[in-house]
N, C-alpha and C. Protein backbone atom coordinates (compact mmCIF):
# COMPACT_ATOMS: atom_id res chain seq x y z
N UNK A 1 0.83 -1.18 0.00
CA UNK A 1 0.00 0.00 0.00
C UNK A 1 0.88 1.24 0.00
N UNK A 2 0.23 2.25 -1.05
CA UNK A 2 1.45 3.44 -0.99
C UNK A 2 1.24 4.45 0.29
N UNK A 3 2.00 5.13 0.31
CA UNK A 3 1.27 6.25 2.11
C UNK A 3 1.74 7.19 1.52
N UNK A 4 0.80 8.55 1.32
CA UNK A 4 1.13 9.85 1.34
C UNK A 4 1.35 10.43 2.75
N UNK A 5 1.95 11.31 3.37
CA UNK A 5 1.49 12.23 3.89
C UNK A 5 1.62 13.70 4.01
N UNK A 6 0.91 14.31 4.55
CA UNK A 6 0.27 15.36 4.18
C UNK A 6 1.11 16.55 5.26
N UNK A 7 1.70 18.05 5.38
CA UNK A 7 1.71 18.65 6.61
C UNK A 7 1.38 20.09 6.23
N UNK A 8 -0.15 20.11 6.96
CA UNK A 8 -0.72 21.74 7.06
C UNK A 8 -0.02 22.22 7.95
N UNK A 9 0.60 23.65 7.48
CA UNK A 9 1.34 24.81 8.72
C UNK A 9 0.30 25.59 8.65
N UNK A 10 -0.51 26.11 7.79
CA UNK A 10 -1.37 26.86 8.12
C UNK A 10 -2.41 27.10 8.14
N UNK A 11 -3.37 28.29 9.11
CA UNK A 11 -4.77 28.34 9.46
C UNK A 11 -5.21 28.12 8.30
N UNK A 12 -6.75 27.57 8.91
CA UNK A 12 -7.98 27.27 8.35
C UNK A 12 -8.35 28.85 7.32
N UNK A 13 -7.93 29.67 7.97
CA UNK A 13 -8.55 30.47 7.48
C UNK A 13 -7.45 31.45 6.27
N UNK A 14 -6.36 31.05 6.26
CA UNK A 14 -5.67 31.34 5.31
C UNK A 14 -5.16 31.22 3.80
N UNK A 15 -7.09 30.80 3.37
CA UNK A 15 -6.83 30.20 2.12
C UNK A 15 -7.81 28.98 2.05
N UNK A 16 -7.53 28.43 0.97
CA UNK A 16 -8.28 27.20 1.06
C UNK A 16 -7.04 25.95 1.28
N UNK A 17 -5.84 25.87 1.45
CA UNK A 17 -5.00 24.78 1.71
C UNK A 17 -5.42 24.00 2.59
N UNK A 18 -5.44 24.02 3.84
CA UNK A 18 -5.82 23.07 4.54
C UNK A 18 -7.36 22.05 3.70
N UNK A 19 -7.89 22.88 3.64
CA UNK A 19 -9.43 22.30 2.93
C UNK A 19 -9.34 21.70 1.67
N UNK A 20 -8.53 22.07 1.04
CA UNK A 20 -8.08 21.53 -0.20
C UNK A 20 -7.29 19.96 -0.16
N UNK A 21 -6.31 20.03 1.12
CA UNK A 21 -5.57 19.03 1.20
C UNK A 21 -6.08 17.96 2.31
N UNK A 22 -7.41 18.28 2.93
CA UNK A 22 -8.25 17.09 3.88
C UNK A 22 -9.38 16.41 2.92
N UNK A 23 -9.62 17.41 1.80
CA UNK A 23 -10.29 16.66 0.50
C UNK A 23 -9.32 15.66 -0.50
N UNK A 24 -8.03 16.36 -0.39
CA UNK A 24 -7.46 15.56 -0.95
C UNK A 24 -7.28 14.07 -0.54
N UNK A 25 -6.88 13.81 0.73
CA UNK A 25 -6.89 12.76 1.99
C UNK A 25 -7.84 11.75 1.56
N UNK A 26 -9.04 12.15 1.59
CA UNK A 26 -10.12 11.40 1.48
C UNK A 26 -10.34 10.72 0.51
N UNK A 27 -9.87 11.44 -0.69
CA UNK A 27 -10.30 10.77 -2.05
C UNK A 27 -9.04 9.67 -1.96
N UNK A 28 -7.60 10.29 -1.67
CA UNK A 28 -6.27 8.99 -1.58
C UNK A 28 -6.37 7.87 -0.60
N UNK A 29 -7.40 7.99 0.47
CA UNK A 29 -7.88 6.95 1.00
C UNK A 29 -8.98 5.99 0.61
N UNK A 30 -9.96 6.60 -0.14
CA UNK A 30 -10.78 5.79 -0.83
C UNK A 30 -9.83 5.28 -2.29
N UNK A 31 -8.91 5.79 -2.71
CA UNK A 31 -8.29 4.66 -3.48
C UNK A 31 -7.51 3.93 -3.41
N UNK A 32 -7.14 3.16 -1.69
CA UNK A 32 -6.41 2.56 -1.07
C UNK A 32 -5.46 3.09 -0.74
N UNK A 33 -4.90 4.22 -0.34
CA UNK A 33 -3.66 4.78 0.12
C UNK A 33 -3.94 4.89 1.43
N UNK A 34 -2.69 4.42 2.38
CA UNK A 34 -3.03 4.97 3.48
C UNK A 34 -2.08 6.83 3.24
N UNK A 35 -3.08 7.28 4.27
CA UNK A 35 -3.05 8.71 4.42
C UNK A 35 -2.40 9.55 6.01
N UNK A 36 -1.56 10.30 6.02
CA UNK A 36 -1.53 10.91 7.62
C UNK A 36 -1.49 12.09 7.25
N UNK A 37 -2.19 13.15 7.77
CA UNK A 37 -2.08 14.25 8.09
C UNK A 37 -1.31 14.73 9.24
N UNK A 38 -0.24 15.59 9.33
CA UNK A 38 0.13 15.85 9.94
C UNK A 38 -0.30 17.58 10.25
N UNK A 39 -0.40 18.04 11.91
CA UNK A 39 -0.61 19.50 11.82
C UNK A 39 0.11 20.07 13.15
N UNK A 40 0.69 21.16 12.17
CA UNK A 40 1.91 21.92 12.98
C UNK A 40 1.91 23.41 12.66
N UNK A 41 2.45 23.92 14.06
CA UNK A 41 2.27 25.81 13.79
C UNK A 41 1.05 25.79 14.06
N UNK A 42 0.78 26.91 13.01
CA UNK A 42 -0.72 27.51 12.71
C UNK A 42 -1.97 26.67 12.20
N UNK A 43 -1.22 25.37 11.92
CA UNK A 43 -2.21 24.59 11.44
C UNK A 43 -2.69 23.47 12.01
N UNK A 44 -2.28 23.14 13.83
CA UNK A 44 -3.32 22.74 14.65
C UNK A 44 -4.37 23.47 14.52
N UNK A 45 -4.67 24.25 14.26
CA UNK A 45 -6.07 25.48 14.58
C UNK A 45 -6.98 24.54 13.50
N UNK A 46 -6.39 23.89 12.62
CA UNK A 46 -7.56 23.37 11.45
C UNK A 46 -8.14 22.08 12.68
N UNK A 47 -7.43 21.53 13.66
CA UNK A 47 -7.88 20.20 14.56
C UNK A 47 -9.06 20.91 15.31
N UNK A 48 -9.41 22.17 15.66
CA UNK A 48 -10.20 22.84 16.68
C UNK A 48 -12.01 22.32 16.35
N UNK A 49 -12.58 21.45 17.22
CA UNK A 49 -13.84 20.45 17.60
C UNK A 49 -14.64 21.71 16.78
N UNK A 50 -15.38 21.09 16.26
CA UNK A 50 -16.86 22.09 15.92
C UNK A 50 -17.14 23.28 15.07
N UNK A 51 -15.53 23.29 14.06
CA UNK A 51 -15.30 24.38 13.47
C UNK A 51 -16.52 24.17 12.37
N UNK A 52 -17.53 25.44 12.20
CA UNK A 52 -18.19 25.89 10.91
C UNK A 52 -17.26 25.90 9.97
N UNK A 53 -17.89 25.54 8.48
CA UNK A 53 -17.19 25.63 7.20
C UNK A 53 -16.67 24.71 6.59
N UNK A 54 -16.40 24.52 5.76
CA UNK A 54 -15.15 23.22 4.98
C UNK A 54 -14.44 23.20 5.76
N UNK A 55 -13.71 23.54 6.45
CA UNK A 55 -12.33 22.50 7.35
C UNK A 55 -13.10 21.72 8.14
N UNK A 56 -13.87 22.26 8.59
CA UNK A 56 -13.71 21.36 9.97
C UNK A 56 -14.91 20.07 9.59
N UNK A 57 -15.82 19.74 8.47
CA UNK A 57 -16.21 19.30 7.32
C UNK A 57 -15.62 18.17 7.14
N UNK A 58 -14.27 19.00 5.95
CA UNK A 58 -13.65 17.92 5.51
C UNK A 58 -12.60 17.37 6.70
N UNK A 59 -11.73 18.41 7.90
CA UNK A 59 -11.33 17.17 8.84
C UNK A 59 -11.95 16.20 9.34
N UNK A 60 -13.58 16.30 9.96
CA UNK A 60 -14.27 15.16 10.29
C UNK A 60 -14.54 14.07 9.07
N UNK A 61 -14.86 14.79 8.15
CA UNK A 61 -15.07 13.59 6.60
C UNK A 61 -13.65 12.78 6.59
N UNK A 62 -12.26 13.33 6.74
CA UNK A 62 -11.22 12.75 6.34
C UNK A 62 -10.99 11.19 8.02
N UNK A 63 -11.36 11.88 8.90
CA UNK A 63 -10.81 11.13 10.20
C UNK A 63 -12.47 9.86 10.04
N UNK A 64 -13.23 10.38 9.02
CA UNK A 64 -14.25 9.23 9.04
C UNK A 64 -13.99 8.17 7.80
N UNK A 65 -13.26 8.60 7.21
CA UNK A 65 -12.28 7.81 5.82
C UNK A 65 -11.52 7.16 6.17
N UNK A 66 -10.61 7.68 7.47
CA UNK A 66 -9.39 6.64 8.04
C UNK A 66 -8.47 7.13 7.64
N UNK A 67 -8.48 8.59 7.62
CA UNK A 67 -6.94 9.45 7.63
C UNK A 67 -6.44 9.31 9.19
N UNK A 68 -5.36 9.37 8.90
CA UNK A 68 -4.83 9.30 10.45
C UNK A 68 -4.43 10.99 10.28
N UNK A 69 -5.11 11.68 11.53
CA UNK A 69 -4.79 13.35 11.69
C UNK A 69 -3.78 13.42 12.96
N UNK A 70 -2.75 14.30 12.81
CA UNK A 70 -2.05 14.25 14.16
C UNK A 70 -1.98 15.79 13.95
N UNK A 71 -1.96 15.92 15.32
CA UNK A 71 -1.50 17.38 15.70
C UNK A 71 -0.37 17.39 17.29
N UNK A 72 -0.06 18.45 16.84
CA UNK A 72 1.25 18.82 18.04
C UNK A 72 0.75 19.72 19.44
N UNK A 73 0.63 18.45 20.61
CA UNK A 73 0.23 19.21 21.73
C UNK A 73 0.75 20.56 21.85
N UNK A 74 2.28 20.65 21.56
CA UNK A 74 2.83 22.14 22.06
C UNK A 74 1.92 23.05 21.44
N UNK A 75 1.75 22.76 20.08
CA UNK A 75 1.18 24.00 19.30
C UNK A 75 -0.06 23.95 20.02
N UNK A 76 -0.93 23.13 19.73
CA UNK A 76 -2.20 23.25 20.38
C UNK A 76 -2.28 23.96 21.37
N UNK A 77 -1.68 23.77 22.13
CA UNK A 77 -1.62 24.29 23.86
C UNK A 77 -1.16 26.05 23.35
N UNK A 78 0.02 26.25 23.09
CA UNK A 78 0.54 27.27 21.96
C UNK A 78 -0.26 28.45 21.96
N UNK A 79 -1.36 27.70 21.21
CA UNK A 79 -2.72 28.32 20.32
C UNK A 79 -3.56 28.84 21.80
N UNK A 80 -3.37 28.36 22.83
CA UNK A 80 -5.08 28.40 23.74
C UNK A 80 -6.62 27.17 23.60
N UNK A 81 -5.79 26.24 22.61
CA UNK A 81 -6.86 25.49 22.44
C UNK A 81 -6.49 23.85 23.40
N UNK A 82 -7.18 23.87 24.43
CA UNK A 82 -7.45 22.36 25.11
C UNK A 82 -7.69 21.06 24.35
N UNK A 83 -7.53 20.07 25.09
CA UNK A 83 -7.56 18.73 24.97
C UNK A 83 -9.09 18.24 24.54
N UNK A 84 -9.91 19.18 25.06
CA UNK A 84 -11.33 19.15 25.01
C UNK A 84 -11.60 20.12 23.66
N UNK A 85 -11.12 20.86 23.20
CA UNK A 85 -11.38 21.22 21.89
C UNK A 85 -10.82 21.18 20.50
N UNK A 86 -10.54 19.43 20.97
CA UNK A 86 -9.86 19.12 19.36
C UNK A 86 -10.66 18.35 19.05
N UNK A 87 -11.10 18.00 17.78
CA UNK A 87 -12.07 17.42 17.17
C UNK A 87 -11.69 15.52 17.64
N UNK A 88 -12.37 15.18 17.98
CA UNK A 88 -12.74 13.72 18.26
C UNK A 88 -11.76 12.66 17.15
N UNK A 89 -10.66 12.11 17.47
CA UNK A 89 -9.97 11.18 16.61
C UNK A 89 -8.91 11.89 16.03
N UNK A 90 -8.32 12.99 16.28
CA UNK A 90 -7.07 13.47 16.18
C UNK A 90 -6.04 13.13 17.67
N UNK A 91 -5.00 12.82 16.71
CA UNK A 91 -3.88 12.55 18.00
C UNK A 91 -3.48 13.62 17.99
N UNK A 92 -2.96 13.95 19.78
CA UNK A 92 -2.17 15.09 20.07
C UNK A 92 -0.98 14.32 20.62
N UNK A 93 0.24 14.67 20.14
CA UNK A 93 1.70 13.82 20.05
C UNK A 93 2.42 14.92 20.76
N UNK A 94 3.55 14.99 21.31
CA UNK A 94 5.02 15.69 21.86
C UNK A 94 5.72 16.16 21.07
N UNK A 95 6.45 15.00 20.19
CA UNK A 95 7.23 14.71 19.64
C UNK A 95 7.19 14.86 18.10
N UNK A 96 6.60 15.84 17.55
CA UNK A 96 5.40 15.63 16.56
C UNK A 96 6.48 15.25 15.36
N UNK A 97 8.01 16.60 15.81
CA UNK A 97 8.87 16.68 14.36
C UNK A 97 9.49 15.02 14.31
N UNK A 98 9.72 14.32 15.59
CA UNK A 98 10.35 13.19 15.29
C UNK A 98 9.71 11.99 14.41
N UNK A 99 8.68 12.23 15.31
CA UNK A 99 7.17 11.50 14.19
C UNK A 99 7.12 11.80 12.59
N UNK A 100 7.46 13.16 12.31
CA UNK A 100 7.24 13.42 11.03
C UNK A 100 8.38 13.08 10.15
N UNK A 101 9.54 13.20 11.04
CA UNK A 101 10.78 12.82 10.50
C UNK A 101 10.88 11.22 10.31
N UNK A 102 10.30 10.56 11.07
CA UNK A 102 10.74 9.02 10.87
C UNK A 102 9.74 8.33 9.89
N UNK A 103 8.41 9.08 9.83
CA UNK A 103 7.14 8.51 8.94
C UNK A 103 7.49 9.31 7.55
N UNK A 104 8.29 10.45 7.41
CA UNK A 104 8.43 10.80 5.67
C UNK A 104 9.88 9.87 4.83
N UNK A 105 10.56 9.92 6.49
CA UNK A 105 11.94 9.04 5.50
C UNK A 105 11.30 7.39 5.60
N UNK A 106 10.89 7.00 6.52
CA UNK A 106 11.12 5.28 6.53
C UNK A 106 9.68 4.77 5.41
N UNK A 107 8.90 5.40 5.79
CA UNK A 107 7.39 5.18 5.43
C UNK A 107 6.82 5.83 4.38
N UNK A 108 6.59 6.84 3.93
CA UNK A 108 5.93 7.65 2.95
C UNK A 108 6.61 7.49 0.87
N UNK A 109 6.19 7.48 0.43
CA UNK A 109 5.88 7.39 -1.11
C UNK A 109 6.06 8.91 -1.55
N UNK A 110 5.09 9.41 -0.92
CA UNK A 110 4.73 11.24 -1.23
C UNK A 110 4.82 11.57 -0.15
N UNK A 111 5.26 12.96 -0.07
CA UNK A 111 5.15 13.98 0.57
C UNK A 111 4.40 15.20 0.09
N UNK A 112 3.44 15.98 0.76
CA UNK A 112 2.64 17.57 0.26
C UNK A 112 2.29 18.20 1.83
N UNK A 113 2.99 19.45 1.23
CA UNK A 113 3.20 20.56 2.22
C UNK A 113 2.17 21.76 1.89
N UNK A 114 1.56 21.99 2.21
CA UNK A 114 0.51 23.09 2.85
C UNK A 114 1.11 24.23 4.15
């Protein structure tokens, strides 16, 4: 199975990238890819529970496809946003760059940066 993954740096609201690339997710998971999103910086804010609009849309559509979404406690915390206001089935990790570093070299096919 091939694995993309994915890393939004930035807000939801800076465009359509994030939204563009959790649609993307979905469709590379429905054609057997596994998928990870990764979110760092400014772009934990796309993980925030209950967001109105396409992100927060397509993050719940993508984590109901079987994207794996991670986000970075520091940032989160960072941001002002709690444990209680990340959307349901996102991981919040420590370690996020080591994670990202060992899943793009050992594991991944593709890489796309947002």
């Amino acid at each position: 199975m091939k694995k993309v993954c994915m890393l939004i740096t930035k807000p939801p609201h800076s465009g359509e990238g994030a939204e563009r690339l959790c649609g993307i997710s979905a469709h590379a998971r429905a054609g057997g890819m596994e998928v990870v999103i990764y979110l760092i910086g400014d772009g934990v804010l796309c993980a925030k529970r209950n967001q109105t609009g396409h992100v927060g849309h397509h993050v719940q559509t993508a984590l109901a496809k079987g994207v794996e979404v991670v986000a970075s406690r520091d940032d989160l915390l960072a941001r002002g946003l709690a444990e209680t206001q990340v959307e349901p089935g996102v991981e919040m990790v420590e370690d996020i760059e080591g994670r990202i570093v060992t899943d793009v070299m050992e594991h991944a096919d593709r890489v796309i940066s947002w």
